[in-house]
PDB file of N, CA and C in Angstrom:
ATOM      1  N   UNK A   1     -42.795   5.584 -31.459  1.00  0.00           N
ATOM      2  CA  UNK A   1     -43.259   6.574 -32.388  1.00  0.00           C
ATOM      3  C   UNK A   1     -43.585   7.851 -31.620  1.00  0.00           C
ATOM      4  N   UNK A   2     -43.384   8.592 -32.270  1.00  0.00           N
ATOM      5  CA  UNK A   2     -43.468  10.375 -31.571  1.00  0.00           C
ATOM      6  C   UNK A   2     -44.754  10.912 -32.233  1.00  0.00           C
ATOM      7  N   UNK A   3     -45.825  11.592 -31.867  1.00  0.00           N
ATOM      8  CA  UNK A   3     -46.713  12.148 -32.219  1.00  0.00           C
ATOM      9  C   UNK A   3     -46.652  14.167 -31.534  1.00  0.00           C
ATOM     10  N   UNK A   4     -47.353  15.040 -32.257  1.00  0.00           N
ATOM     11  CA  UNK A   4     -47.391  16.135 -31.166  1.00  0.00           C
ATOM     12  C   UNK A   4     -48.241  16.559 -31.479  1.00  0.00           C
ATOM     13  N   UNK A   5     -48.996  16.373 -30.136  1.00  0.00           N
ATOM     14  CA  UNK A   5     -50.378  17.090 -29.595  1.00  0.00           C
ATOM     15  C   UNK A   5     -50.513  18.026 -29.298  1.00  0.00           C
ATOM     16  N   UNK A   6     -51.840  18.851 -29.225  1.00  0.00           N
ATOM     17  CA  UNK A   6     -52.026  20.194 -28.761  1.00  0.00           C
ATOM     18  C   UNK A   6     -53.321  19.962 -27.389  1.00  0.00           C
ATOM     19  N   UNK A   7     -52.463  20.464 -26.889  1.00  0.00           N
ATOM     20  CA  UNK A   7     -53.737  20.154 -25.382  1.00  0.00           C
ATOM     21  C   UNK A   7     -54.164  21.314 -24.718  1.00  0.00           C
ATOM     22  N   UNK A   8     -55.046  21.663 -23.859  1.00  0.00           N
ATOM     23  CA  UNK A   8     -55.876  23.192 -23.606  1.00  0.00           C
ATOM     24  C   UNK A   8     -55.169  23.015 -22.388  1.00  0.00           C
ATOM     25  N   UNK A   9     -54.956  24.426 -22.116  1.00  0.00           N
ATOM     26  CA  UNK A   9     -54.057  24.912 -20.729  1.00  0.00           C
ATOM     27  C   UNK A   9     -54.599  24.200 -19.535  1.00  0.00           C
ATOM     28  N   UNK A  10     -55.846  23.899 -19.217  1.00  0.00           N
ATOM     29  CA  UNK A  10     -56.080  23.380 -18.164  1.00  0.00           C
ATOM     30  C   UNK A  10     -55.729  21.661 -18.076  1.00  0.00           C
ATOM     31  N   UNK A  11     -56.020  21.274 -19.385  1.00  0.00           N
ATOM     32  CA  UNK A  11     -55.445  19.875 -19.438  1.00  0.00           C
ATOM     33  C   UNK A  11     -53.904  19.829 -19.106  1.00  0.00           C
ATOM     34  N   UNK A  12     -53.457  20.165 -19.136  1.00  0.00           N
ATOM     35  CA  UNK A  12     -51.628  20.369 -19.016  1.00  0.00           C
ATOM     36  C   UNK A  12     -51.275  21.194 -17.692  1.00  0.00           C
ATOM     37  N   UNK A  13     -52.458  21.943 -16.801  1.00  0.00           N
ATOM     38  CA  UNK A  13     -52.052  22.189 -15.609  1.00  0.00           C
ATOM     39  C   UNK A  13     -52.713  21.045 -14.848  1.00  0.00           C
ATOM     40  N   UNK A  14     -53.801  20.061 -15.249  1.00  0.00           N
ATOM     41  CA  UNK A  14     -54.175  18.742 -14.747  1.00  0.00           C
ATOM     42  C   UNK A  14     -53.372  17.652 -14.351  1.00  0.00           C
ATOM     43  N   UNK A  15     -52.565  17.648 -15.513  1.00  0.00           N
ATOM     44  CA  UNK A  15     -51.497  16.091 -16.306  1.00  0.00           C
ATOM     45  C   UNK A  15     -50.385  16.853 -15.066  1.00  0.00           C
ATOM     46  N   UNK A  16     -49.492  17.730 -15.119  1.00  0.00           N
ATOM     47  CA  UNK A  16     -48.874  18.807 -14.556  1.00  0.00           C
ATOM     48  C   UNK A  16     -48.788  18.215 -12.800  1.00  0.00           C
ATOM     49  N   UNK A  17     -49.987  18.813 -12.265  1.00  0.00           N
ATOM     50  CA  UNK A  17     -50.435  18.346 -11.045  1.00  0.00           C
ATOM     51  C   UNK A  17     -50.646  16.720 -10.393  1.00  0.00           C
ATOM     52  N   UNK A  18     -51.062  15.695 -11.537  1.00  0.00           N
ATOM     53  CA  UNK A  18     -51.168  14.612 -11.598  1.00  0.00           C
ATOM     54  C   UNK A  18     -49.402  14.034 -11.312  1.00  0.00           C
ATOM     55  N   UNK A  19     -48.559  14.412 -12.582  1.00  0.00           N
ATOM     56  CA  UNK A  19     -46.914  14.448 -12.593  1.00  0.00           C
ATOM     57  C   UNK A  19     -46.883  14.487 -11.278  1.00  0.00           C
ATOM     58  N   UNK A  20     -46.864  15.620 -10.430  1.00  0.00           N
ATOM     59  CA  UNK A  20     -46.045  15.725  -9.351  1.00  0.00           C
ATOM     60  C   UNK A  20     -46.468  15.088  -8.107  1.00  0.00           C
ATOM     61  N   UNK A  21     -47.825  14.782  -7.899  1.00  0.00           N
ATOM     62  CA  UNK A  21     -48.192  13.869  -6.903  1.00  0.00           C
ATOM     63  C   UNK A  21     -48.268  12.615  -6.885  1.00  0.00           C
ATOM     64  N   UNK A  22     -47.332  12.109  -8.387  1.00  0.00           N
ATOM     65  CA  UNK A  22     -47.128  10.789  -8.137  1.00  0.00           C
ATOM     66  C   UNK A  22     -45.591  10.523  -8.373  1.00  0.00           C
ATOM     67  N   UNK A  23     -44.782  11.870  -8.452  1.00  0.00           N
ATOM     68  CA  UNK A  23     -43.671  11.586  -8.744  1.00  0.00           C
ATOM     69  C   UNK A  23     -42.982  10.855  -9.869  1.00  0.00           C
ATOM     70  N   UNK A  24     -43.673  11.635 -11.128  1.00  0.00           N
ATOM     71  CA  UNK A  24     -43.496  11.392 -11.994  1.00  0.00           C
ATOM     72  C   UNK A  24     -42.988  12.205 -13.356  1.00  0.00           C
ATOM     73  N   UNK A  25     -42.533  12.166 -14.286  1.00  0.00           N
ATOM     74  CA  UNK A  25     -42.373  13.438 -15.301  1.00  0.00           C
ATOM     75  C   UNK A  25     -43.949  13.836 -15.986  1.00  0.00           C
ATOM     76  N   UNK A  26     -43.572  14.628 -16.779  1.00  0.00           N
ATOM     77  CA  UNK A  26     -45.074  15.341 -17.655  1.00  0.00           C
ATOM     78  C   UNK A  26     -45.548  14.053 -18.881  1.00  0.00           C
ATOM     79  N   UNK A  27     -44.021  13.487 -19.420  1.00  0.00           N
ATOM     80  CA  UNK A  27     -45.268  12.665 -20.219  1.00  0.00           C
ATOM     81  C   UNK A  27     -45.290  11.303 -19.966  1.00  0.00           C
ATOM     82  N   UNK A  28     -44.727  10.739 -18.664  1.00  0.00           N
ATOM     83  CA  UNK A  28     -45.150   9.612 -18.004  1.00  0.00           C
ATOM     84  C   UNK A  28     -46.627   9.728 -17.563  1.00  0.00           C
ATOM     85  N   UNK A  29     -47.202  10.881 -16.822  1.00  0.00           N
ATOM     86  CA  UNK A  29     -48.146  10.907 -15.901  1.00  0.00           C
ATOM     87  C   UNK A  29     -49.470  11.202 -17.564  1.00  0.00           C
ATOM     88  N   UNK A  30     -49.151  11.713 -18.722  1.00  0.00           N
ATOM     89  CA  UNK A  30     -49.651  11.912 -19.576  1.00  0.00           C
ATOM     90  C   UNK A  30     -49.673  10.562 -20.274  1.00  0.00           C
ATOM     91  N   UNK A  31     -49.033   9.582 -20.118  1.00  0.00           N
ATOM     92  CA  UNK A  31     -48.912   8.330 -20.947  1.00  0.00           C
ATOM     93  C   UNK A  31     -50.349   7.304 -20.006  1.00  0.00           C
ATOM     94  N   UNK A  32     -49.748   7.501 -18.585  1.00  0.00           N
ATOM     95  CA  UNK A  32     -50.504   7.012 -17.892  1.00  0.00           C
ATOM     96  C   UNK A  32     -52.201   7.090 -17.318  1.00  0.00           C
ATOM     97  N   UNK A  33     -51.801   8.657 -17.851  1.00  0.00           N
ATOM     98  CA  UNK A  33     -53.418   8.789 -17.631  1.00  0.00           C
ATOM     99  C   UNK A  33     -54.267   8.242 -18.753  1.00  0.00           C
ATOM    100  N   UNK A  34     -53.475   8.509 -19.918  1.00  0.00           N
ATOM    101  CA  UNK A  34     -54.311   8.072 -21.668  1.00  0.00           C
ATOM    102  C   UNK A  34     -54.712   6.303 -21.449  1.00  0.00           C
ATOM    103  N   UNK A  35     -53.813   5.821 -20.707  1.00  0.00           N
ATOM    104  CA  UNK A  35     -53.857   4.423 -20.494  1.00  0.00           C
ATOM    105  C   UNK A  35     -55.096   4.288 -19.726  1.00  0.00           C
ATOM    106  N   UNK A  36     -55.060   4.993 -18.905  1.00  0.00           N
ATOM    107  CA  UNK A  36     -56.539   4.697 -17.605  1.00  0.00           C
ATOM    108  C   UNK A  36     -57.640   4.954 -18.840  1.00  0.00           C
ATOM    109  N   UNK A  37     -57.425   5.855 -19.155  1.00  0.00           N
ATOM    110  CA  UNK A  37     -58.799   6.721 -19.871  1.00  0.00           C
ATOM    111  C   UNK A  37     -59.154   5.817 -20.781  1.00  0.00           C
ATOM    112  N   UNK A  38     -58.162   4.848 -21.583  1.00  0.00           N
ATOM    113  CA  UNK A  38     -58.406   4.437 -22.875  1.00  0.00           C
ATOM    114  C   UNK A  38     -59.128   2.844 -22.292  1.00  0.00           C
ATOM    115  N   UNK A  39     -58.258   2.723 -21.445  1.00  0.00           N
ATOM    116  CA  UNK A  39     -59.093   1.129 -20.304  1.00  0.00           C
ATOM    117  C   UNK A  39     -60.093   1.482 -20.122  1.00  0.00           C
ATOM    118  N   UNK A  40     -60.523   2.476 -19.729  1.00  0.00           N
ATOM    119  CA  UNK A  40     -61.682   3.446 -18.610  1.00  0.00           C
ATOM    120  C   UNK A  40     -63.371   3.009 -19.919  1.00  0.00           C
ATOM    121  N   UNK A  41     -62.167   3.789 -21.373  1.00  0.00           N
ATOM    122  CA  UNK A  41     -63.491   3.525 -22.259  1.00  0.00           C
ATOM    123  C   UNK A  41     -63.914   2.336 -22.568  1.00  0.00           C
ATOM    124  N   UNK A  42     -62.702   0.808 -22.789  1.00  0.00           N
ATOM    125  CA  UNK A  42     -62.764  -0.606 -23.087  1.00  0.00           C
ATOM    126  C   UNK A  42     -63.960  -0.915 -22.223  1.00  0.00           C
ATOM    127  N   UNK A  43     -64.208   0.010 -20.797  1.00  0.00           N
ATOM    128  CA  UNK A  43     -64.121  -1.634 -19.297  1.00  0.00           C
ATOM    129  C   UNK A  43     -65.353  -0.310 -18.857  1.00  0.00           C
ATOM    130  N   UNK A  44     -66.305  -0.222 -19.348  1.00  0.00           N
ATOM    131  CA  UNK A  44     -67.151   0.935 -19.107  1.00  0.00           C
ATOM    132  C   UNK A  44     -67.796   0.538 -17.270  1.00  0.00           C
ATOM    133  N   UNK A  45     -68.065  -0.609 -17.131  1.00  0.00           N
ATOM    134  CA  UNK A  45     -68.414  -1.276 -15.896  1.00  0.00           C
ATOM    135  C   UNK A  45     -67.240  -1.116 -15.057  1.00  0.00           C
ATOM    136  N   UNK A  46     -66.082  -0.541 -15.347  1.00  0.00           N
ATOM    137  CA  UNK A  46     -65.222  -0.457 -13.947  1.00  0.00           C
ATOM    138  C   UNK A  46     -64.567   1.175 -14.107  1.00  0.00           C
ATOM    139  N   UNK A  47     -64.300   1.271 -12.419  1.00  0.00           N
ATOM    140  CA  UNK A  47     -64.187   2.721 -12.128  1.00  0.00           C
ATOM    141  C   UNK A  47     -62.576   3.273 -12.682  1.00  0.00           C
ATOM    142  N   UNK A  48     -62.386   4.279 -12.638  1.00  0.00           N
ATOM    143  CA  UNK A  48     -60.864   4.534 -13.415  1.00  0.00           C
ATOM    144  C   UNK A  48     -60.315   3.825 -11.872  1.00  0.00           C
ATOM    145  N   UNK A  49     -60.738   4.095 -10.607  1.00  0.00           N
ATOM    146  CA  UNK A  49     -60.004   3.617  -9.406  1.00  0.00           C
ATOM    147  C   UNK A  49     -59.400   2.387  -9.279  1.00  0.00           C
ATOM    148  N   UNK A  50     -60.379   1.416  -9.988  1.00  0.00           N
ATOM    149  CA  UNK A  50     -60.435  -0.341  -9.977  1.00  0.00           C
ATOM    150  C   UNK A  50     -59.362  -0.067 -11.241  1.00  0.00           C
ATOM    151  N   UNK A  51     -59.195   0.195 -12.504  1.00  0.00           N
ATOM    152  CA  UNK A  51     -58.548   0.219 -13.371  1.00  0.00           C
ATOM    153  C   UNK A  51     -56.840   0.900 -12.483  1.00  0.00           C
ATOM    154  N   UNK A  52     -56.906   1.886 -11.785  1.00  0.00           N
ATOM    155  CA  UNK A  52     -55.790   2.225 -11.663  1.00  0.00           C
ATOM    156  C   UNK A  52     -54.898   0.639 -10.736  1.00  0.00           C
ATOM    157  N   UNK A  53     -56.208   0.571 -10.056  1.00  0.00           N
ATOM    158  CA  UNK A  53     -55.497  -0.758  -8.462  1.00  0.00           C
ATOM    159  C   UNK A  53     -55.160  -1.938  -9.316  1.00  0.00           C
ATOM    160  N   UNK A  54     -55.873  -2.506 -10.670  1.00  0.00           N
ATOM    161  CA  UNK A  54     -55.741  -3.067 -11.389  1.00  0.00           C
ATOM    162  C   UNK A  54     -54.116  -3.421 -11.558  1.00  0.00           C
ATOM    163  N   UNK A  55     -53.843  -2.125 -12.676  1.00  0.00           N
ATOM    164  CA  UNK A  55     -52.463  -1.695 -12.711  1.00  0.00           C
ATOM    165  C   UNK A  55     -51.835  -2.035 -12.232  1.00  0.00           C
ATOM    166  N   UNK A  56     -52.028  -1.126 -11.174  1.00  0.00           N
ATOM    167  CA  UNK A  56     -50.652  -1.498  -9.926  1.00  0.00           C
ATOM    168  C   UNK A  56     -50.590  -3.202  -9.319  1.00  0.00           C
ATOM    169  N   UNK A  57     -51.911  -3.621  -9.334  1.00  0.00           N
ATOM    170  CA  UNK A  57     -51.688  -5.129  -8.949  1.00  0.00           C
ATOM    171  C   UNK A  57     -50.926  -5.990 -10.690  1.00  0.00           C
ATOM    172  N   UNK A  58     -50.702  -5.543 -11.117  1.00  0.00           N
ATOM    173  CA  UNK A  58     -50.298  -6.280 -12.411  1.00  0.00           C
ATOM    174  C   UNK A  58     -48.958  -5.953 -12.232  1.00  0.00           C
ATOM    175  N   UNK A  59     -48.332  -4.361 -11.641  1.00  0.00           N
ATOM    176  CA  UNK A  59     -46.792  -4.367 -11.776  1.00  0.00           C
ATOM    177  C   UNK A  59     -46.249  -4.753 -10.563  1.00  0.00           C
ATOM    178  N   UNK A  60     -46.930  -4.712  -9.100  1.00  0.00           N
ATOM    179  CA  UNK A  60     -46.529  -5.719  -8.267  1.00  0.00           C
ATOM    180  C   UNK A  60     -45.848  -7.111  -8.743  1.00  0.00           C
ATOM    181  N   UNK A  61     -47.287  -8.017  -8.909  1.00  0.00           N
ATOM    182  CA  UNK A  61     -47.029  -9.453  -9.920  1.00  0.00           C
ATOM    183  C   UNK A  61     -46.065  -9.387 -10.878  1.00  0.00           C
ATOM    184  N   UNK A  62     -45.384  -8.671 -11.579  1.00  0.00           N
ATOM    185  CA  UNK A  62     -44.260  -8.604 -12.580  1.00  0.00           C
ATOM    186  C   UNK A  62     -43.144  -8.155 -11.953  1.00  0.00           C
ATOM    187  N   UNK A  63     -42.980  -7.374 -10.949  1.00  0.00           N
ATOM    188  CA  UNK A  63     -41.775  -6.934  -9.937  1.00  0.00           C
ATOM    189  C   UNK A  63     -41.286  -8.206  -8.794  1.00  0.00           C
ATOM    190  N   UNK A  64     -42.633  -9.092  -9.283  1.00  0.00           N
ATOM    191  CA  UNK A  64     -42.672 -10.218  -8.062  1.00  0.00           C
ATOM    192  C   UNK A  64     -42.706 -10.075  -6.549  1.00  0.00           C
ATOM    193  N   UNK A  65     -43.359  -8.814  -6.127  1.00  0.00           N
ATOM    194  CA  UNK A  65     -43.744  -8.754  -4.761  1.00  0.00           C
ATOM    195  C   UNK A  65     -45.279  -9.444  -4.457  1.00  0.00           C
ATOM    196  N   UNK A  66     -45.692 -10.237  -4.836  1.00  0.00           N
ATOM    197  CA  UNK A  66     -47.058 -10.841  -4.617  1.00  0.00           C
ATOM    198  C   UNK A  66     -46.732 -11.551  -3.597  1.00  0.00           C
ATOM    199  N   UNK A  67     -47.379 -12.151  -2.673  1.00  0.00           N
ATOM    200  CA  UNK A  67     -46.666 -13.274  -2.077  1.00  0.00           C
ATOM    201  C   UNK A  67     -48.654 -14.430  -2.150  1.00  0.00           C
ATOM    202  N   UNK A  68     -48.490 -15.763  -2.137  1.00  0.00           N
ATOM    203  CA  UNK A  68     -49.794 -16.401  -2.272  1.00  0.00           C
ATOM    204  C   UNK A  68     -50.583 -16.108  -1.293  1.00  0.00           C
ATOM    205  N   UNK A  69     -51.929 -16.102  -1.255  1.00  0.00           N
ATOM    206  CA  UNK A  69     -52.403 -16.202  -0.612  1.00  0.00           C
ATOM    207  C   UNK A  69     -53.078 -17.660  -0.035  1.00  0.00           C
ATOM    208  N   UNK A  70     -52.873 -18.099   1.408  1.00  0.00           N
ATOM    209  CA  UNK A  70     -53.727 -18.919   1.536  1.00  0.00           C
ATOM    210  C   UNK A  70     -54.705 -18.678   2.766  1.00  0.00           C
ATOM    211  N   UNK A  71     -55.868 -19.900   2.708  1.00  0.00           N
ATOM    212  CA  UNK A  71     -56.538 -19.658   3.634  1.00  0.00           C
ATOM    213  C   UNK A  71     -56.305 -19.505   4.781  1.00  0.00           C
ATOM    214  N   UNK A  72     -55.812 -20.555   5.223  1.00  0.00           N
ATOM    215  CA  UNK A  72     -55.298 -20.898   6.610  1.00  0.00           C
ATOM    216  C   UNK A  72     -54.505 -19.605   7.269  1.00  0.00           C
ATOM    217  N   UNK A  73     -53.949 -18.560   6.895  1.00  0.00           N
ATOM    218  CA  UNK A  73     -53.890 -17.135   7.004  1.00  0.00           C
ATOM    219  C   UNK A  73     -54.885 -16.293   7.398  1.00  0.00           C
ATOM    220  N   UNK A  74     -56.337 -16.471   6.977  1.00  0.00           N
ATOM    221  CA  UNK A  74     -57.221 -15.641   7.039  1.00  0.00           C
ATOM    222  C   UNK A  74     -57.766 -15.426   8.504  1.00  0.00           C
TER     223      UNK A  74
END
């Protein structure tokens, strides 16, 4: 579904700046941030940081680069 928003110039030179230091387009890095933010409000006890590492440990595990951990390693 398509929606269109109106966002204040600094929000869109934010999202903008966000885009390019993760190598991303304008409304990936805009999809992604709404995602943190909207977790951010669910999970009030965790930092957007833990929410972002979160993430990324969830698309690791689905790309299947996890490998187990065991003790005997440590």
């Amino acid at each position: 579904m398509r929606k269109t928003i109106i966002l204040e110039e600094d929000m869109v030179q934010q999202v903008d700046l966000l885009a390019k230091a993760e190598s991303r387009d304008f409304s990936s890095s805009l999809r992604y941030a709404l995602r943190i933010g909207l977790l951010a409000l669910q999970n009030p006890e965790l930092t957007a940081g833990e929410i972002k590492a979160m993430l990324e440990a969830k698309a690791e595990r689905e790309a299947g680069h996890l490998t187990e951990l065991r003790l005997e390693d440590l």
